[in-house]
PDB file of N, CA and C in Angstrom:
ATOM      1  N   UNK A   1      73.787  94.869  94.426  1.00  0.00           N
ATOM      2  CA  UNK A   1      74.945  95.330  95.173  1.00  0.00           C
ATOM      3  C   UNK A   1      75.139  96.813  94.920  1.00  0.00           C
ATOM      4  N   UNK A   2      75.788  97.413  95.623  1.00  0.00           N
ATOM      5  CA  UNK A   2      75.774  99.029  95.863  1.00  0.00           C
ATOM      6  C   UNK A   2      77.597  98.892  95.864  1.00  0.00           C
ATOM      7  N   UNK A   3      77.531  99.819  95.174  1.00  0.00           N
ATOM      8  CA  UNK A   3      79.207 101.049  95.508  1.00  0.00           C
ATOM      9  C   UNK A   3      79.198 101.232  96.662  1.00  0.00           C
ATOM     10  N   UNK A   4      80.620 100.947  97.563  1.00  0.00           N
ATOM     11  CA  UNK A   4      81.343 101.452  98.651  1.00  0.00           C
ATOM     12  C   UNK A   4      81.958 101.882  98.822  1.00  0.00           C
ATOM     13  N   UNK A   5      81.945 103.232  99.554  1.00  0.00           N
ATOM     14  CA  UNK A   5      83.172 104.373  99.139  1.00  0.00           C
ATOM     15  C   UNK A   5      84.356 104.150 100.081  1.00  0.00           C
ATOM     16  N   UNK A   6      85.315 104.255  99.581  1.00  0.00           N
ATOM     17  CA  UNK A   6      86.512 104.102 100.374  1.00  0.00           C
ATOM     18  C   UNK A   6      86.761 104.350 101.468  1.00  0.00           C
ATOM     19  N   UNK A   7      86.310 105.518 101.445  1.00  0.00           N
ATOM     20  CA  UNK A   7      86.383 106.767 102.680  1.00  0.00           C
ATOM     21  C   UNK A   7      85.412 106.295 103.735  1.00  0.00           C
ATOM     22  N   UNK A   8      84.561 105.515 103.743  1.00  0.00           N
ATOM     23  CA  UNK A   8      83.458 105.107 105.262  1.00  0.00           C
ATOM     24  C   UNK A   8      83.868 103.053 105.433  1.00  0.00           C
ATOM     25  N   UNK A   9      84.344 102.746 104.185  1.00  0.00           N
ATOM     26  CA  UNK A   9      84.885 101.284 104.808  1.00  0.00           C
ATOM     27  C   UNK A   9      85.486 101.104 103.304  1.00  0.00           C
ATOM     28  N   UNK A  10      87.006 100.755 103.934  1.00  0.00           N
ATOM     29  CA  UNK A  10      87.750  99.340 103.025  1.00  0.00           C
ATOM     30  C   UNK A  10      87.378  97.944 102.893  1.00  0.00           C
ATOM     31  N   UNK A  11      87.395  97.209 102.124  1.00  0.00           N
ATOM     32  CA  UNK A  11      87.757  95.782 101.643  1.00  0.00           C
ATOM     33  C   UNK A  11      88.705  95.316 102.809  1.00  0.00           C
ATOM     34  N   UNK A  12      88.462  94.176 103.437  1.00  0.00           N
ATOM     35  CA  UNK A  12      89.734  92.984 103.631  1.00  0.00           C
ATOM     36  C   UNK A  12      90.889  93.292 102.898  1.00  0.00           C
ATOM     37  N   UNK A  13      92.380  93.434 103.481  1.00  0.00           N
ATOM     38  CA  UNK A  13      93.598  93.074 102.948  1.00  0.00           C
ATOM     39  C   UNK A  13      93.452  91.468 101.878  1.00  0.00           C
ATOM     40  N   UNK A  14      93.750  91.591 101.028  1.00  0.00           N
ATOM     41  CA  UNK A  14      93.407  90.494 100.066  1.00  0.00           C
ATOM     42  C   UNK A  14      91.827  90.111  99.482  1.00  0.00           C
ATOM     43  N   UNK A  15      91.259  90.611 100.305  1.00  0.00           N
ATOM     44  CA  UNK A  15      89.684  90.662  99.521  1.00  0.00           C
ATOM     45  C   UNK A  15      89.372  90.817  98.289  1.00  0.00           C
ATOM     46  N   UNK A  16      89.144  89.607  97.169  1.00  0.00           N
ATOM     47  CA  UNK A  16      89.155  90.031  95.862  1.00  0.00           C
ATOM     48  C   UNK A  16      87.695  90.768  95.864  1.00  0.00           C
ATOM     49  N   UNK A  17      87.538  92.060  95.104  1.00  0.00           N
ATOM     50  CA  UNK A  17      86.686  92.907  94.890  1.00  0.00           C
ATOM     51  C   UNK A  17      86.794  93.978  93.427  1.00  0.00           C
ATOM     52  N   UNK A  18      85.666  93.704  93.118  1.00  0.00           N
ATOM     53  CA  UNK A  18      85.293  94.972  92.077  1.00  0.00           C
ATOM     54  C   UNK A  18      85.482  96.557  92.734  1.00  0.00           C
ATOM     55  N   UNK A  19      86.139  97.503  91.547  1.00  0.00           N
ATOM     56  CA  UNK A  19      86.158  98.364  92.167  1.00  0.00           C
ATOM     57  C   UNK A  19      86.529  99.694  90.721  1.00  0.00           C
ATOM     58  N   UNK A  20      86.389 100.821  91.666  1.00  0.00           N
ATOM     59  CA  UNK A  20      86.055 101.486  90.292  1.00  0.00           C
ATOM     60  C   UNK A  20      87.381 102.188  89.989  1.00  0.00           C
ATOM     61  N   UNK A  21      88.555 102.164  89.168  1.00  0.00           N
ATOM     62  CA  UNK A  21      89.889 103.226  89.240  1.00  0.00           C
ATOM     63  C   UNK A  21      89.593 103.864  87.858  1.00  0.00           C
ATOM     64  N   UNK A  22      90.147 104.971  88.158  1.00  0.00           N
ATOM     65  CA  UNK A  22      90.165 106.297  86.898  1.00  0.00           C
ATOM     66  C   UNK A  22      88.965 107.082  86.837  1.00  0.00           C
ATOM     67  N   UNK A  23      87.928 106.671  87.922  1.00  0.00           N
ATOM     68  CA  UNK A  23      86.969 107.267  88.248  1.00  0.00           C
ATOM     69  C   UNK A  23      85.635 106.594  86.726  1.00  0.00           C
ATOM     70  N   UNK A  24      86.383 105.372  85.768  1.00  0.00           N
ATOM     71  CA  UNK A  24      85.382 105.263  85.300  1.00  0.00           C
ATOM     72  C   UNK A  24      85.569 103.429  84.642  1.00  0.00           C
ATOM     73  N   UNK A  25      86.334 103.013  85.129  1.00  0.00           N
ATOM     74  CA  UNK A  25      87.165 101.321  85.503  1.00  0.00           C
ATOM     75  C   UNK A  25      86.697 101.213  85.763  1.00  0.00           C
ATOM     76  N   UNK A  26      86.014  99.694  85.686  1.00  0.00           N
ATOM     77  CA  UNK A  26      85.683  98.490  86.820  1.00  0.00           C
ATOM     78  C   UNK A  26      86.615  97.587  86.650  1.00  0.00           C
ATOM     79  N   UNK A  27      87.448  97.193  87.443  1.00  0.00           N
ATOM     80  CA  UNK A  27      88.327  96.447  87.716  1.00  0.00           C
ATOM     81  C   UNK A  27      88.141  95.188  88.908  1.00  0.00           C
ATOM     82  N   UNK A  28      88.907  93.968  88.219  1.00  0.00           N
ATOM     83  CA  UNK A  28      89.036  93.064  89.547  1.00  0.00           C
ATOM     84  C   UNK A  28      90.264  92.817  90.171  1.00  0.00           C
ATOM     85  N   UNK A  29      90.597  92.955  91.646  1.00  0.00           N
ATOM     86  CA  UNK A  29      91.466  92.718  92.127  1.00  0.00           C
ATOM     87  C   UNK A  29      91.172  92.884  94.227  1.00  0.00           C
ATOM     88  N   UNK A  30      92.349  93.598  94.549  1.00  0.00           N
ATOM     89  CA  UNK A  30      92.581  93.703  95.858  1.00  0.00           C
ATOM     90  C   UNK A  30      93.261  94.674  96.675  1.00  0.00           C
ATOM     91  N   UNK A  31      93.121  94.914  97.858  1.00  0.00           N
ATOM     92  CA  UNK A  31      93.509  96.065  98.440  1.00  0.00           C
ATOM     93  C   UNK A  31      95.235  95.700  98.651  1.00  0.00           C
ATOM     94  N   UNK A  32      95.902  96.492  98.557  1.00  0.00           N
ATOM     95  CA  UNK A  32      97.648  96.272  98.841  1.00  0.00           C
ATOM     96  C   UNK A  32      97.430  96.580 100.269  1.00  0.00           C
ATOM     97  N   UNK A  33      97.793  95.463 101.143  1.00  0.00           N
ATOM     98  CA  UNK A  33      97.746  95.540 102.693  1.00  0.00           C
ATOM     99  C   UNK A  33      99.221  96.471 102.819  1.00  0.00           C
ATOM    100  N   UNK A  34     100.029  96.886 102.033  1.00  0.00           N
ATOM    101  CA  UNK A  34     101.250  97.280 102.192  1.00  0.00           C
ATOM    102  C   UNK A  34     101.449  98.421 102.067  1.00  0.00           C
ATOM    103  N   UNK A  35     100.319  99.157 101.632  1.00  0.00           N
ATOM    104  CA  UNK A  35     100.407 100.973 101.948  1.00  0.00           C
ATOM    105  C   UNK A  35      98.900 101.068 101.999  1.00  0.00           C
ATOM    106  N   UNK A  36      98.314 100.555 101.999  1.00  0.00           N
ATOM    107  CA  UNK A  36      96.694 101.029 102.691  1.00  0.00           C
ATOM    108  C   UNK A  36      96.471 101.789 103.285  1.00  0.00           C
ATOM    109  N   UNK A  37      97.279 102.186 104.704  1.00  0.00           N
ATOM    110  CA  UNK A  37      96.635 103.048 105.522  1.00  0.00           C
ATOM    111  C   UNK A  37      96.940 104.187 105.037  1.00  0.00           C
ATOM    112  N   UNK A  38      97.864 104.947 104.301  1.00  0.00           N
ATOM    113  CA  UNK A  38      97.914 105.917 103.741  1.00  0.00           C
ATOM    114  C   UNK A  38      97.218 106.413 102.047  1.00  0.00           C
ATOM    115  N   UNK A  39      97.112 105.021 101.792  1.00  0.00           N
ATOM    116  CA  UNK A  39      96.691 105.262 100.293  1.00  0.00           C
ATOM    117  C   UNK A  39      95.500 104.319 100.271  1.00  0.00           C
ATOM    118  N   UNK A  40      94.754 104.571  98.932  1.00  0.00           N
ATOM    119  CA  UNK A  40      93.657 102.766  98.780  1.00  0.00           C
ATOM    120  C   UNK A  40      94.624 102.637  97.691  1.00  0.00           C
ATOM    121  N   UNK A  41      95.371 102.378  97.283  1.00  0.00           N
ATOM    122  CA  UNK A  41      96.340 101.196  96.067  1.00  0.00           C
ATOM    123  C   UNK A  41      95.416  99.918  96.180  1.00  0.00           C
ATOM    124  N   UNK A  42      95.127  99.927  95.236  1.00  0.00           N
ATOM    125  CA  UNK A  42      94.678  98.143  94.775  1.00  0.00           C
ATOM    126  C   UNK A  42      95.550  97.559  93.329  1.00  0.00           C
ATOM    127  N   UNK A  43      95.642  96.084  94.146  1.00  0.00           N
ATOM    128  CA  UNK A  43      96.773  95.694  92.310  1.00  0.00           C
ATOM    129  C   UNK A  43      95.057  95.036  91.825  1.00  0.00           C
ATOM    130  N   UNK A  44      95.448  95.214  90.545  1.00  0.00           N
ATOM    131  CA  UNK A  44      94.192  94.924  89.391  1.00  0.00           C
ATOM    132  C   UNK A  44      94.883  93.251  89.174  1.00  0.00           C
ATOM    133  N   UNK A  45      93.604  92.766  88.823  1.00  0.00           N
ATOM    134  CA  UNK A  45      94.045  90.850  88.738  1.00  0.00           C
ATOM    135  C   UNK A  45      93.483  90.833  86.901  1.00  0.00           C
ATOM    136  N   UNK A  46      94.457  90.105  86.148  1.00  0.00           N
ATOM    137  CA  UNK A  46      94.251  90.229  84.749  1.00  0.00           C
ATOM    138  C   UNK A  46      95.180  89.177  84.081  1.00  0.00           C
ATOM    139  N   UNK A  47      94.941  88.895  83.101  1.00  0.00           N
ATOM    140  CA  UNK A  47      95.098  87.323  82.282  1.00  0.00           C
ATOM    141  C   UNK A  47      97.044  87.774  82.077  1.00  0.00           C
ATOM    142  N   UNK A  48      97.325  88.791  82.018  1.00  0.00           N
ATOM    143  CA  UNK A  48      98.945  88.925  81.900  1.00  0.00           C
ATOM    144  C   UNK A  48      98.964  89.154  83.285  1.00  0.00           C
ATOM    145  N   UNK A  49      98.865  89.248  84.843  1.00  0.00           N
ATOM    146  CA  UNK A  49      98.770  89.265  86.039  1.00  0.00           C
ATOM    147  C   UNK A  49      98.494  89.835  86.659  1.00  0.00           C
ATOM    148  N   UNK A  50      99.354  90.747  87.866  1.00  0.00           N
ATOM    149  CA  UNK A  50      98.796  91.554  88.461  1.00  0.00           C
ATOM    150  C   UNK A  50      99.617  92.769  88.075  1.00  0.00           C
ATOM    151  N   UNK A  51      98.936  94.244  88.506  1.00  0.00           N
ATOM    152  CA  UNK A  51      98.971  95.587  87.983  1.00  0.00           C
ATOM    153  C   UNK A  51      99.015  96.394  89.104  1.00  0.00           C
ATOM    154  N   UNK A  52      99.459  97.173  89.872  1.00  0.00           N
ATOM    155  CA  UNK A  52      98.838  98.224  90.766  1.00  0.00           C
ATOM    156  C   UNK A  52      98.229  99.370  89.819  1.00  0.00           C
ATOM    157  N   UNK A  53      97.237  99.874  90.658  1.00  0.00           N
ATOM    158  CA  UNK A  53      96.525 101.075  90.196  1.00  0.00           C
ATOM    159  C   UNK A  53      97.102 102.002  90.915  1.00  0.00           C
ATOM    160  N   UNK A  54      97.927 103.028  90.512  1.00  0.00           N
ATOM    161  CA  UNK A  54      98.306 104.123  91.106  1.00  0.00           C
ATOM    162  C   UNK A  54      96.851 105.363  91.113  1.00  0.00           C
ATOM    163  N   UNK A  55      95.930 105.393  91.053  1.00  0.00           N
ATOM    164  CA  UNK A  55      95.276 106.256  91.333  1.00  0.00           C
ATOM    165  C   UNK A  55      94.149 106.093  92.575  1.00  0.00           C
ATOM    166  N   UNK A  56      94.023 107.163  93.185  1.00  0.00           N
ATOM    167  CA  UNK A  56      93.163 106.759  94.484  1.00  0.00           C
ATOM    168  C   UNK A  56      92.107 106.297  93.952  1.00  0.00           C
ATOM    169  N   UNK A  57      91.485 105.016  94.792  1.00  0.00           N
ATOM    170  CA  UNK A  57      90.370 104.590  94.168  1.00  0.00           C
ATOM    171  C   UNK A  57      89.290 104.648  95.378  1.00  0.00           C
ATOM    172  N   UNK A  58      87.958 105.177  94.911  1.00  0.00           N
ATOM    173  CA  UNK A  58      87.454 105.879  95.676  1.00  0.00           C
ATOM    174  C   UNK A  58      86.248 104.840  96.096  1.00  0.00           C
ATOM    175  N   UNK A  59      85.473 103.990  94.797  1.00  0.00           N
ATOM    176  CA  UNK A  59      84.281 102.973  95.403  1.00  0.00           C
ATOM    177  C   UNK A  59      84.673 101.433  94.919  1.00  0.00           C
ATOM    178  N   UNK A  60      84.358 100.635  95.430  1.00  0.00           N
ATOM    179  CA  UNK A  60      84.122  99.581  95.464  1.00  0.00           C
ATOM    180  C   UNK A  60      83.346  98.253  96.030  1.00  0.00           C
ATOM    181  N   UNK A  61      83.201  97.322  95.491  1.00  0.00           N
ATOM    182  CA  UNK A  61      81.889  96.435  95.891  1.00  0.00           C
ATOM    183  C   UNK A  61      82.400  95.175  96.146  1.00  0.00           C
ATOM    184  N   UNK A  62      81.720  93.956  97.135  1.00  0.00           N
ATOM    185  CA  UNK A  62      82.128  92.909  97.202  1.00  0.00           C
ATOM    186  C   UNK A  62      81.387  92.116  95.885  1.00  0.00           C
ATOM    187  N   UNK A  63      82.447  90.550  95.427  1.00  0.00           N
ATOM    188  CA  UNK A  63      82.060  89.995  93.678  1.00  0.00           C
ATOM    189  C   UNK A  63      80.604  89.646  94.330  1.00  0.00           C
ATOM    190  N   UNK A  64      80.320  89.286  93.240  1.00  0.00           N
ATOM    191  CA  UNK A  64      78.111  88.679  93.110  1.00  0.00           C
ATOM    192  C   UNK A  64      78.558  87.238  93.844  1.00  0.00           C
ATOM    193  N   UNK A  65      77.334  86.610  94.069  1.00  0.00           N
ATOM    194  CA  UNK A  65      77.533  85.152  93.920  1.00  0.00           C
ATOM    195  C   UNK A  65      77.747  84.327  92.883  1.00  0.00           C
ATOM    196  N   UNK A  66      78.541  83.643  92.939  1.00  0.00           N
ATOM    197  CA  UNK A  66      78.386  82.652  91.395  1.00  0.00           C
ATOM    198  C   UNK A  66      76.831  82.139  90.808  1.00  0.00           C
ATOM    199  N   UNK A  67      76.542  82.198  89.548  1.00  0.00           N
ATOM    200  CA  UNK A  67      75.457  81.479  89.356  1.00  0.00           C
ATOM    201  C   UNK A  67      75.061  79.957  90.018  1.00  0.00           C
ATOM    202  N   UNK A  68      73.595  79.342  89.948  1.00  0.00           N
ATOM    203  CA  UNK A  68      73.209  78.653  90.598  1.00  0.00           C
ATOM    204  C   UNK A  68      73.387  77.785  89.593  1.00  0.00           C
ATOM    205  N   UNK A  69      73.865  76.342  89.905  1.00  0.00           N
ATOM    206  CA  UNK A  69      74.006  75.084  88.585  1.00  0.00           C
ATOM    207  C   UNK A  69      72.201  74.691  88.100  1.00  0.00           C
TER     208      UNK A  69
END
């Protein structure tokens, strides 16, 4: 899988996706359908819940496949 930069295509509104914030994060979560078009805000998904990332986040990737049983 390859990095996708923000700037030539977004994620799905709710699309859980890896993605890179602070310019050096990998984070899991989703695009905030609720200021997107002006910003990429993604809330980060994490065992205490969810987080927004206030910093523009610039690449991101769709998750792998799950392993094979």
């Amino acid at each position: 899988m390859k990095w996708i930069e923000c700037k030539n295509q977004k994620p799905r509104y709710m699309e859980k996706v890896l993605f890179l914030a602070f310019d050096t994060d990998v984070k899991f979560g989703f695009l905030n359908p609720m200021d997107s078009l002006a910003f990429n805000h993604f809330y980060a998904i994490c065992s205490g819940g969810l987080y927004t990332i206030h910093d523009d986040v610039k690449y991101w990737m769709p998750l792998p496949e799950p392993p094979k049983p």
